[in-house]
Protein backbone atom coordinates (compact mmCIF):
# COMPACT_ATOMS: atom_id res chain seq x y z
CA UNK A 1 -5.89 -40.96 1.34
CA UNK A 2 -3.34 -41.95 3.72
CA UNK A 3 -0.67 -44.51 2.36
CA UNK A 4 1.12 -46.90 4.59
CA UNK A 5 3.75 -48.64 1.83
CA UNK A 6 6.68 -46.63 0.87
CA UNK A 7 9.06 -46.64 -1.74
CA UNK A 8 12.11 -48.85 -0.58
CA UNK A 9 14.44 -46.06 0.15
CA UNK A 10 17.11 -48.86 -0.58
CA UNK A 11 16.36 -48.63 -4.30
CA UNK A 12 17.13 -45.29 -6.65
CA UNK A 13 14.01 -43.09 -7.58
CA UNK A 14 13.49 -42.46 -11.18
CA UNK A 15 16.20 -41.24 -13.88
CA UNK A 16 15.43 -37.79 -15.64
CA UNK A 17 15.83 -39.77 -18.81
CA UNK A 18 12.00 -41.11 -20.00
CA UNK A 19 10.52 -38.96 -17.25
CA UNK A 20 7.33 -37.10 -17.76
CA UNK A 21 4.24 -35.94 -16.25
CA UNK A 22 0.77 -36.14 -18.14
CA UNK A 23 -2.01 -33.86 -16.15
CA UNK A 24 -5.41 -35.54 -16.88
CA UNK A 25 -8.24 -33.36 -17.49
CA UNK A 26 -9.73 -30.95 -15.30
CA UNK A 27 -12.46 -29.72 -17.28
CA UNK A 28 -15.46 -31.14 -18.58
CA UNK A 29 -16.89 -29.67 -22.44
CA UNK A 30 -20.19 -29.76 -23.54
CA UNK A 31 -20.98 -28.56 -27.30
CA UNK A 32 -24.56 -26.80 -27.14
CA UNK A 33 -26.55 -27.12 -30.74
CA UNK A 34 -26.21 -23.29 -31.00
CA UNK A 35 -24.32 -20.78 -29.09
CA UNK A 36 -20.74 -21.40 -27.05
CA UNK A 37 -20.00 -24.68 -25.39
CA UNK A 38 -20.33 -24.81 -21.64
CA UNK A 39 -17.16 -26.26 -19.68
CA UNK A 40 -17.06 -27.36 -15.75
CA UNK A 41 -14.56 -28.07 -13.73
CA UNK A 42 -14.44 -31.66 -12.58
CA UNK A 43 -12.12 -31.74 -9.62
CA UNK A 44 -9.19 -29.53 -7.62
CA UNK A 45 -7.25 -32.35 -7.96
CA UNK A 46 -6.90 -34.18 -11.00
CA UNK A 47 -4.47 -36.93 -11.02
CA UNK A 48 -1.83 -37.45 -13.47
CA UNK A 49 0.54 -40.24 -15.46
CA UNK A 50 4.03 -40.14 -14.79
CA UNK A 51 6.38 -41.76 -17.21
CA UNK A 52 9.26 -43.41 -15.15
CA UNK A 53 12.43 -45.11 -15.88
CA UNK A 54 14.60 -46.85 -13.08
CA UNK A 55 18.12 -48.39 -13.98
CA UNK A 56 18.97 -51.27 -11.30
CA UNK A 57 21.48 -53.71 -11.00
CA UNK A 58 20.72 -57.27 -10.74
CA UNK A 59 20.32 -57.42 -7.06
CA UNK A 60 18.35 -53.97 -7.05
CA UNK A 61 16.18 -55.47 -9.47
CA UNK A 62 15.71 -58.68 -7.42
CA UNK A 63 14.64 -56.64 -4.31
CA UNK A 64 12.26 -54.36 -7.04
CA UNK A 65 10.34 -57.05 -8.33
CA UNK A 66 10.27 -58.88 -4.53
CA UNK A 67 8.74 -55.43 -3.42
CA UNK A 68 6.05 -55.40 -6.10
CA UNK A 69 4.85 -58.69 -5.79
CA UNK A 70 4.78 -58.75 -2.27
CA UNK A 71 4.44 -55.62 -0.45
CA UNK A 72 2.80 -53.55 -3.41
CA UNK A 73 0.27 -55.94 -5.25
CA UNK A 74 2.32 -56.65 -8.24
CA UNK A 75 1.02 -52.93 -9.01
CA UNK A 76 -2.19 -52.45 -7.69
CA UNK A 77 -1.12 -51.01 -3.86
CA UNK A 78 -1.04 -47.48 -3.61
CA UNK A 79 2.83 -46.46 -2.28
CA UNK A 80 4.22 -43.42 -1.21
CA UNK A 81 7.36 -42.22 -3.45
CA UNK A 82 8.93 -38.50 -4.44
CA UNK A 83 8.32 -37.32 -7.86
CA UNK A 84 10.07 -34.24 -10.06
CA UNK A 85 7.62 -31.50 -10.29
CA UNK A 86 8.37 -27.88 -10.72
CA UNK A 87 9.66 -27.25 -7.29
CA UNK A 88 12.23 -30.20 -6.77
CA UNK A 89 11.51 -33.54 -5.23
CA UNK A 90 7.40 -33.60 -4.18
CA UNK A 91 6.20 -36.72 -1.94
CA UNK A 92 3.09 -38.48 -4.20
CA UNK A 93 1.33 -41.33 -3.25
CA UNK A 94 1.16 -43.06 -6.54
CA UNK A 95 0.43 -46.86 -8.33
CA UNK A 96 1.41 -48.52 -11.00
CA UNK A 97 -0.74 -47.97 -13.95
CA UNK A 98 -0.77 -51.31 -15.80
CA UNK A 99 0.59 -53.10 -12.80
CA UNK A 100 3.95 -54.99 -13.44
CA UNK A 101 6.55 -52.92 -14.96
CA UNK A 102 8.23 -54.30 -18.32
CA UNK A 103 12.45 -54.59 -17.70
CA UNK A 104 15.11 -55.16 -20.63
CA UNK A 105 18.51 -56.70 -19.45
CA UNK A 106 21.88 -54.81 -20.77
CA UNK A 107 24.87 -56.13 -20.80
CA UNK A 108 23.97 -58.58 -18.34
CA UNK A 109 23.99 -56.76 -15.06
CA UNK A 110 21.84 -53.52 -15.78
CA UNK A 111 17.87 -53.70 -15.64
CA UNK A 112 16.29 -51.12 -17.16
CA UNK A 113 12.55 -50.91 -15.76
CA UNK A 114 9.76 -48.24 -17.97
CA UNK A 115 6.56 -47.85 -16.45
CA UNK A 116 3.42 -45.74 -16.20
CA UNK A 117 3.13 -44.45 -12.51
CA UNK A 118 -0.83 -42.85 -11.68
């Protein structure tokens, strides 16, 4: 799949704080009535859920939520973005899993933005 939208590379990727990566299944299992159970492989290339947590200011989070709205679908777009695996920064194309991304307001000019990327 090739991915026009990017991540805004005016906006900070991810904190390592709330970050993690949850590899979906690769494998189908099959219980037979006697003997071992039989297992296939589904795909090469299995996606996975990524657990992300931004921290924006105000006006960061005003161009965020402009950018998902309008460019990305409110969630739905696919978007190109660079994600922590086990060699250092990997480009992903990715989406938003439930679509728009719940933020809690700290101290009145810190956004803190949790989300489920696929």
């Amino acid at each position: 799949m090739s991915v026009a939208l990017s991540w805004p590379a005016i906006l900070p990727l991810p904190t390592m704080n709330g970050y993690g990566i949850e590899d979906k299944p690769r494998i189908v299992r099959t219980d037979m009535e006697s003997g071992t159970a039989r297992q296939r492989r589904t795909s090469t290339q299995a996606p996975a859920d990524i657990s992300v947590r931004w921290v924006f200011s105000l006006y960061e989070y005003a161009l965020f939520e402009s950018w998902l709205e309008h460019r990305a679908g409110y969630g739905a777009n696919w978007f190109n973005i660079a994600y922590l695996g086990g060699v250092g920064l990997v480009p992903c194309e990715a989406r938003f899993r439930e679509g728009k991304a719940p933020a809690k307001f700290q101290n009145g000019a810190i956004v803190v933005v949790t989300a489920t990327l696929e």
